[in-house]
Protein backbone atom coordinates (compact mmCIF):
# COMPACT_ATOMS: atom_id res chain seq x y z
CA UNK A 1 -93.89 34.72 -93.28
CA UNK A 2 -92.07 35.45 -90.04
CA UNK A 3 -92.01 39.08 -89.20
CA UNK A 4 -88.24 40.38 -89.45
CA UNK A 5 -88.04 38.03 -92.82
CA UNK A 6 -86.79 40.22 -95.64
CA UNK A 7 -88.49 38.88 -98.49
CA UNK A 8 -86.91 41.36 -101.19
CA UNK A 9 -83.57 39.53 -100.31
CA UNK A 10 -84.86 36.22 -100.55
CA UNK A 11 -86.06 36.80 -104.19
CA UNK A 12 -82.90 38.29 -105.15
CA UNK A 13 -80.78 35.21 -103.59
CA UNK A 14 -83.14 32.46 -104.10
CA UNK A 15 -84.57 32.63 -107.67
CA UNK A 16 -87.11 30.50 -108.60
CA UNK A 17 -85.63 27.00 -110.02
CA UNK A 18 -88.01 25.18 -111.74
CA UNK A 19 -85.30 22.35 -112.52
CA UNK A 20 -85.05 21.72 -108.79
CA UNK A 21 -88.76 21.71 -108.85
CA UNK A 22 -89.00 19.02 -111.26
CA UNK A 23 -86.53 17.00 -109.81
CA UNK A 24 -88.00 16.79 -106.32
CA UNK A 25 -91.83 16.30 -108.24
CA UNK A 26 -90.31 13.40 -110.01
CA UNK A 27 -89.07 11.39 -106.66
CA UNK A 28 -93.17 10.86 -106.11
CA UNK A 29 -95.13 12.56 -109.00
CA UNK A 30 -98.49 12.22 -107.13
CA UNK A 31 -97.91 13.14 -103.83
CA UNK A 32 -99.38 16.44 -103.09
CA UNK A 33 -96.72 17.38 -99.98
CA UNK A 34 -94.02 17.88 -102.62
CA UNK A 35 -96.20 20.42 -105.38
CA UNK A 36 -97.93 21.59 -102.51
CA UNK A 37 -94.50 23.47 -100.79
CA UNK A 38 -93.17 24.29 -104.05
CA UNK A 39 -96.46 26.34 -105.31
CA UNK A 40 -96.37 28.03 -101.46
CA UNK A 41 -92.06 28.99 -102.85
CA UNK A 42 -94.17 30.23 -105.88
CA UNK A 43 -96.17 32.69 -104.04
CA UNK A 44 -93.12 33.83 -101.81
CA UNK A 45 -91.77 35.33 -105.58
CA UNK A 46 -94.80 36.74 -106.17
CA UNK A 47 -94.35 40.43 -104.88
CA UNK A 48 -97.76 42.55 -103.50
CA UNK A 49 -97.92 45.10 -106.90
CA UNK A 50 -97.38 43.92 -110.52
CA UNK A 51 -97.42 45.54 -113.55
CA UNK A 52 -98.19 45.77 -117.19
CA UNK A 53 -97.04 47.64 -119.70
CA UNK A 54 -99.01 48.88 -122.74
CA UNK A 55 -98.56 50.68 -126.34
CA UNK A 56 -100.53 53.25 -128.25
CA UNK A 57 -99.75 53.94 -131.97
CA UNK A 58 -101.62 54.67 -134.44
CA UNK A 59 -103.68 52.16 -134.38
CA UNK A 60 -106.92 53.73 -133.23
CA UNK A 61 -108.92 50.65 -132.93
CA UNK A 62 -106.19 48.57 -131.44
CA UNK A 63 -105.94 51.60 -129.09
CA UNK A 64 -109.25 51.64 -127.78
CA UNK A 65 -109.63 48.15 -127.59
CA UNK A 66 -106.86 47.67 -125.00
CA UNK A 67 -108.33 50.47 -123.22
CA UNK A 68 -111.77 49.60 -123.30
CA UNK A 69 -110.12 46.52 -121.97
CA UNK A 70 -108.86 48.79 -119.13
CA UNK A 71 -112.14 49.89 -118.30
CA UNK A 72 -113.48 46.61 -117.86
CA UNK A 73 -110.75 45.64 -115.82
CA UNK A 74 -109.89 42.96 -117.55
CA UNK A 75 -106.68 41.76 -118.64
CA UNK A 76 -106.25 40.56 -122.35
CA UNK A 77 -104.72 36.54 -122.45
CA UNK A 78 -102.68 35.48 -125.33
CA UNK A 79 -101.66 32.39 -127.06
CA UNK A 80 -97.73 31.55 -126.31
CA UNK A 81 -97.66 31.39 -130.74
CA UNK A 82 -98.15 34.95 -130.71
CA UNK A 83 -95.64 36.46 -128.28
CA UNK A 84 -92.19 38.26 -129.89
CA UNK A 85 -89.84 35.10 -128.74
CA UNK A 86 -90.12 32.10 -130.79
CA UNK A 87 -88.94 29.70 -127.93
CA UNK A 88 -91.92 31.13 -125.52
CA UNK A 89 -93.21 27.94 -124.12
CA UNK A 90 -91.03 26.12 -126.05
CA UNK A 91 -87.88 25.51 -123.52
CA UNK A 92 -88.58 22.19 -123.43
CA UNK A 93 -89.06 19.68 -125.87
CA UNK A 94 -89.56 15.66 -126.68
CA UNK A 95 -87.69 13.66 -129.58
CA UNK A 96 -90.85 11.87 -131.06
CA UNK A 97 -88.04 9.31 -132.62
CA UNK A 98 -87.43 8.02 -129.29
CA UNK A 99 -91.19 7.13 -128.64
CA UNK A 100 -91.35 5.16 -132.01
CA UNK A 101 -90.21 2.22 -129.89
CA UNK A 102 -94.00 1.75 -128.98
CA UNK A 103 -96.03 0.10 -131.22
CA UNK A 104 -99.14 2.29 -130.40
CA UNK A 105 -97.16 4.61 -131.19
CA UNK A 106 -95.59 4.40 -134.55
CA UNK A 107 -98.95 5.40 -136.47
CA UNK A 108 -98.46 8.68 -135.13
CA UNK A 109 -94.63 9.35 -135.79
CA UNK A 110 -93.71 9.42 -131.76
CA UNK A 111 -96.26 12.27 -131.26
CA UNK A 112 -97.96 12.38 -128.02
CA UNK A 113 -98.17 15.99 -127.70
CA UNK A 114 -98.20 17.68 -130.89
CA UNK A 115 -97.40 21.19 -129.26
CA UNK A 116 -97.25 22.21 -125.25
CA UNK A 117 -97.63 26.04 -125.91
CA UNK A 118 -101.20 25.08 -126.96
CA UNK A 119 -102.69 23.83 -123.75
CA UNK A 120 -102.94 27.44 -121.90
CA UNK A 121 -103.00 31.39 -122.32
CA UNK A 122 -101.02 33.81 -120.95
CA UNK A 123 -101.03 37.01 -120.17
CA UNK A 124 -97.87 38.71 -119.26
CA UNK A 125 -96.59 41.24 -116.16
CA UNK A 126 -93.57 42.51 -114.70
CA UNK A 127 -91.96 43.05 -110.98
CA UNK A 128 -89.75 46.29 -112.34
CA UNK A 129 -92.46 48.76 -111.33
CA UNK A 130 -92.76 51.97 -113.19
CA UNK A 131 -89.04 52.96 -113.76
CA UNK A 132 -88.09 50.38 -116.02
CA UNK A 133 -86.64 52.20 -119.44
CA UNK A 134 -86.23 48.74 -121.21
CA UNK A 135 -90.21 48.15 -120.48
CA UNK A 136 -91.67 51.92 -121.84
CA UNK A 137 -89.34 51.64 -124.49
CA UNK A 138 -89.91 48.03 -125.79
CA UNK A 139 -93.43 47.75 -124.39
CA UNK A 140 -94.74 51.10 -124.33
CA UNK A 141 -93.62 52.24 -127.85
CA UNK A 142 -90.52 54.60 -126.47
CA UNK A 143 -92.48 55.97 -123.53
CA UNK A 144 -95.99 56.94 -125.46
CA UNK A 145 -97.99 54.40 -123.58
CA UNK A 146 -99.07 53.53 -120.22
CA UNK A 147 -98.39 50.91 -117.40
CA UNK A 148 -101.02 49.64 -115.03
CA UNK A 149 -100.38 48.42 -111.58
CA UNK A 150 -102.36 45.59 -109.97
CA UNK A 151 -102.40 44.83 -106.26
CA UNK A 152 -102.30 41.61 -105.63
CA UNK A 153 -103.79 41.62 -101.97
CA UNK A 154 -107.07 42.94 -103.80
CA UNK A 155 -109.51 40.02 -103.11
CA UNK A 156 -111.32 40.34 -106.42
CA UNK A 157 -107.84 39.86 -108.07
CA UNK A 158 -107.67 35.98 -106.75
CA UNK A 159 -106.89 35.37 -110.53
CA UNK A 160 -103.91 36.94 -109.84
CA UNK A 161 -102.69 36.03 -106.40
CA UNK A 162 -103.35 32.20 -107.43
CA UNK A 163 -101.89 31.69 -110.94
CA UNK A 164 -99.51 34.14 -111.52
CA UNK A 165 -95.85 32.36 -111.69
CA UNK A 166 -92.40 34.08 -111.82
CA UNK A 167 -90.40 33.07 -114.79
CA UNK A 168 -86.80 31.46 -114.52
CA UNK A 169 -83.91 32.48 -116.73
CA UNK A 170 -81.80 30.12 -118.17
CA UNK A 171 -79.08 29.37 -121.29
CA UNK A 172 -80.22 26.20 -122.20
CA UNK A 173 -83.27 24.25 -123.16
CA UNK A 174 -84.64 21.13 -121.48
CA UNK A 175 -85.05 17.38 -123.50
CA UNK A 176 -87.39 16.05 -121.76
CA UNK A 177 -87.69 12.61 -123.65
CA UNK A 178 -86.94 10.41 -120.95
CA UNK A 179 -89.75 11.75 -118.77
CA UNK A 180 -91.84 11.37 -122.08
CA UNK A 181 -90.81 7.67 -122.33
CA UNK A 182 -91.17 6.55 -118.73
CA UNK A 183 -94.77 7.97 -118.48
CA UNK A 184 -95.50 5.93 -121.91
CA UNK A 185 -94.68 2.98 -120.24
CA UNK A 186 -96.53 3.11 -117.63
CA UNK A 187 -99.40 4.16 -119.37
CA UNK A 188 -99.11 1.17 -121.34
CA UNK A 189 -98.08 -1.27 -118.56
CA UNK A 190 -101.53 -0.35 -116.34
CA UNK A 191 -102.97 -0.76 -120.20
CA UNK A 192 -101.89 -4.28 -119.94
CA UNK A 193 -103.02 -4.72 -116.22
CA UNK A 194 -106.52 -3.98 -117.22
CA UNK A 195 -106.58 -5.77 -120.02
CA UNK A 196 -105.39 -8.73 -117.88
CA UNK A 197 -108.12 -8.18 -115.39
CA UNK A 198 -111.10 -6.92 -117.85
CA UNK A 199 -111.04 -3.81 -116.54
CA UNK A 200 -112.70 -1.00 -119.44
CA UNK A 201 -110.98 2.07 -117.94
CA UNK A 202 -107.51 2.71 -116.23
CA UNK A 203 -106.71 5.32 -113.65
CA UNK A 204 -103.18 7.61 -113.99
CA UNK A 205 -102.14 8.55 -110.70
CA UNK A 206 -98.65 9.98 -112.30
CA UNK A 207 -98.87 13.63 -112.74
CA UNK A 208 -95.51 14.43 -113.75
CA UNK A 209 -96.14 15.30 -117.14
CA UNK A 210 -98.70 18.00 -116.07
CA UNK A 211 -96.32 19.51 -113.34
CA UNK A 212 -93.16 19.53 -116.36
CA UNK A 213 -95.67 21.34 -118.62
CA UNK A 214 -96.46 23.83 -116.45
CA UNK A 215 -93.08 25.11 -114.68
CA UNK A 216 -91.04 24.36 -117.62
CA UNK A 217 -93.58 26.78 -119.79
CA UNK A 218 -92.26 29.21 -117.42
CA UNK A 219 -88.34 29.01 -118.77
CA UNK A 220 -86.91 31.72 -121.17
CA UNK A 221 -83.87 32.63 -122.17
CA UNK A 222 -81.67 34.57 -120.13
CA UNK A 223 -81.08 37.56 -122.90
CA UNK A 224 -84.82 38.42 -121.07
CA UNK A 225 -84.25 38.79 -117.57
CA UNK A 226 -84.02 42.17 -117.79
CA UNK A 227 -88.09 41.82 -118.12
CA UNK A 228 -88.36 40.63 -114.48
CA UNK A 229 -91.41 38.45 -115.86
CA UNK A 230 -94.50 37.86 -113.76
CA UNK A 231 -96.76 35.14 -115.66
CA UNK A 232 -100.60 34.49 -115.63
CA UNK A 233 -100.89 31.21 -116.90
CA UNK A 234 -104.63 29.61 -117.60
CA UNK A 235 -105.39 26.46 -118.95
CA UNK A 236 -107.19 26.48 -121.84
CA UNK A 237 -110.26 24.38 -121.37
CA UNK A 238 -111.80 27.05 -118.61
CA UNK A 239 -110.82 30.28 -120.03
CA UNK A 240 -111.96 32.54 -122.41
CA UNK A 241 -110.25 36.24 -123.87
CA UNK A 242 -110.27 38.03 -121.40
CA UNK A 243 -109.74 37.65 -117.38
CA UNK A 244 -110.32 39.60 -114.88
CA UNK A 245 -107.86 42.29 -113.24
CA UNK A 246 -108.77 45.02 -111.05
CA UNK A 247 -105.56 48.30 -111.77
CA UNK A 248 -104.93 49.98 -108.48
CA UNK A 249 -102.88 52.72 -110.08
CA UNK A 250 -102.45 54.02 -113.86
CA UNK A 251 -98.74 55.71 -114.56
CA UNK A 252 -98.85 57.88 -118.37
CA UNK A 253 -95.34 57.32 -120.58
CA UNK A 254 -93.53 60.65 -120.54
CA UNK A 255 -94.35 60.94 -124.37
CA UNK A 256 -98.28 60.00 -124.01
CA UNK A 257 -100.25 61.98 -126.74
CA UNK A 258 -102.46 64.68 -125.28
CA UNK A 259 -105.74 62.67 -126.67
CA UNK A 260 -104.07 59.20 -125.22
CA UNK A 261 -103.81 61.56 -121.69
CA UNK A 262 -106.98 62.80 -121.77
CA UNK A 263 -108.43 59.36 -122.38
CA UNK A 264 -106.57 57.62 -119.29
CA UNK A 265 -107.34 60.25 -117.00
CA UNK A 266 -110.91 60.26 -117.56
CA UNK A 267 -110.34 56.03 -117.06
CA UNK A 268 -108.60 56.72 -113.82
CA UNK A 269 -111.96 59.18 -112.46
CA UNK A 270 -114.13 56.51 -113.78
CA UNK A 271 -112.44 53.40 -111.67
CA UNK A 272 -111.64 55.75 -108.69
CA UNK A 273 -107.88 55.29 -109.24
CA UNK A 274 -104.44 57.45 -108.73
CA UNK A 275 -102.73 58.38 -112.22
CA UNK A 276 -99.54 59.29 -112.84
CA UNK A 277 -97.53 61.30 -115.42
CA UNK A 278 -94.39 59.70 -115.65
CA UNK A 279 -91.57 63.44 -116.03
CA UNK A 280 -87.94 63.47 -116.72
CA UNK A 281 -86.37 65.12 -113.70
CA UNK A 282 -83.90 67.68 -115.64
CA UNK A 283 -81.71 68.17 -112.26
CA UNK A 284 -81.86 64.40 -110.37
CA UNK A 285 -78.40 61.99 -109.92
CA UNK A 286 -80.59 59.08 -110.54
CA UNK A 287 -81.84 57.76 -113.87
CA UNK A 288 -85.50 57.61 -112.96
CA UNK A 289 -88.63 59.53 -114.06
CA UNK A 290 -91.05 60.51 -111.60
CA UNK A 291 -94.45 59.55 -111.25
CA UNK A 292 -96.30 62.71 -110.51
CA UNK A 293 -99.94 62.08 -109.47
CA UNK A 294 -102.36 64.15 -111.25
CA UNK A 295 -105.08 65.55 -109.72
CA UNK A 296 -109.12 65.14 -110.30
């Protein structure tokens, strides 16, 4: 980026708009010029620190594991069915009565894709830093967990820096049956080439359907923007549970439990880290806490 270019501004201004993404993707589906620029507009929304918010209850074993997790530095990746919005993933969808037109198709009700949400894991961070109130008290149990920062510029977190996506709010879901349709078609018009020609095997060149699946996994409703949502998004096929995710800093909720404390800050020594207690400021204009860094 040129020097002098405020990037902050640009994010604000310029959200990410996945439906303009699409659109320009679909004028030449396989040319890698056009998904090339808009992954590089991606990475402009991606900012240099990220964050994730965690729990403790009292769950002891649910406790440890995420911080166990922590010590690792790994980051925990979750199916899409799991997460606390029912349209995650789901923003988009296909009428399967509008593929029964196809023959090859009837056998199966329309269904090409039975469900989207299970081709990939997730795991999920925010841009708010550490004075979000929403985030410690929806995602931190009302302040008695902790958030961990990640720096993206840390080469060992290419993970990150590569497949992390912003998310795009919107009010209204996306019917993508047409797009469904069209790439039936041709599927079954290169079928009919082949066949022509003896050919055992035919080549898809059109990638839309990959592209759509992606971005448009990364729409939610509006009613969430407040979240500010940073996405990891793997495919399936090459990942297991966990990934890895070096923190850079660890911040304590303002109503951590002394044994929760005790057990970050040792953490913290252990992966040569800054922690932070996260304190009410009786006296300050501003409704923030501050992060006071603790000492070894």
């Amino acid at each position: 980026m040129s020097e002098g270019f405020d990037v902050e501004k640009y994010r604000e201004e310029m959200p990410m708009d996945y439906f303009k993404a699409i659109e320009l993707i679909k004028e030449d589906p396989s040319n890698p010029i056009i998904t090339d620029a808009i992954y590089k507009v991606t990475r402009i929304h991606i900012p240099d620190k990220i964050y994730k918010y965690y729990s403790l209850t009292n769950d002891d074993q649910l406790n440890e594991a995420k911080l166990d997790t922590l010590v690792k530095q790994k980051v925990y990746l979750s199916k899409p069915s799991s997460f606390n919005d029912p349209f995650d993933t789901k923003a988009f969808f296909y009428k399967p009565e509008n593929l029964m037109k196809f023959d090859i198709l009837k056998k199966c009700n329309g269904k090409v894709i039975d469900d989207f949400s299970k081709l990939s894991k997730i795991a999920c961070f925010t841009r708010n830093g550490v004075n979000s109130m929403p985030m410690w008290a929806h995602y931190s149990n009302n302040h008695q967990g902790y958030c961990i920062e990640y720096d993206i510029n840390n080469k060992k977190n290419h993970l990150l820096k590569s497949c992390c996506f912003p998310v795009q709010y919107t009010d209204k879901r996306v019917d993508i049956s047409n797009i469904m349709e069209n790439i039936v078609e041709e599927i079954l018009q290169l079928k009919e080439e082949a066949k022509k020609k003896n050919i055992k095997e035919i080549k898809v060149d059109n990638l839309l359907i990959i592209w759509v699946s992606m971005y448009y996994s990364l729409l939610k409703h509006k009613s969430w923007s407040y979240e500010k949502e940073i996405r990891l998004v793997i495919n399936l096929p090459s990942v297991g549970e966990y990934t890895d995710a070096i923190p850079s800093a660890i911040y304590i909720g303002a109503k951590c439990h002394e044994m929760n404390k005790k057990r970050l800050f040792d953490i913290a020594y252990t992966l040569n880290i800054p922690i932070y207690q996260m304190e009410l400021d009786e006296y300050s204009l501003e409704y923030e806490l501050k992060p006071n860094k603790i000492k070894y």
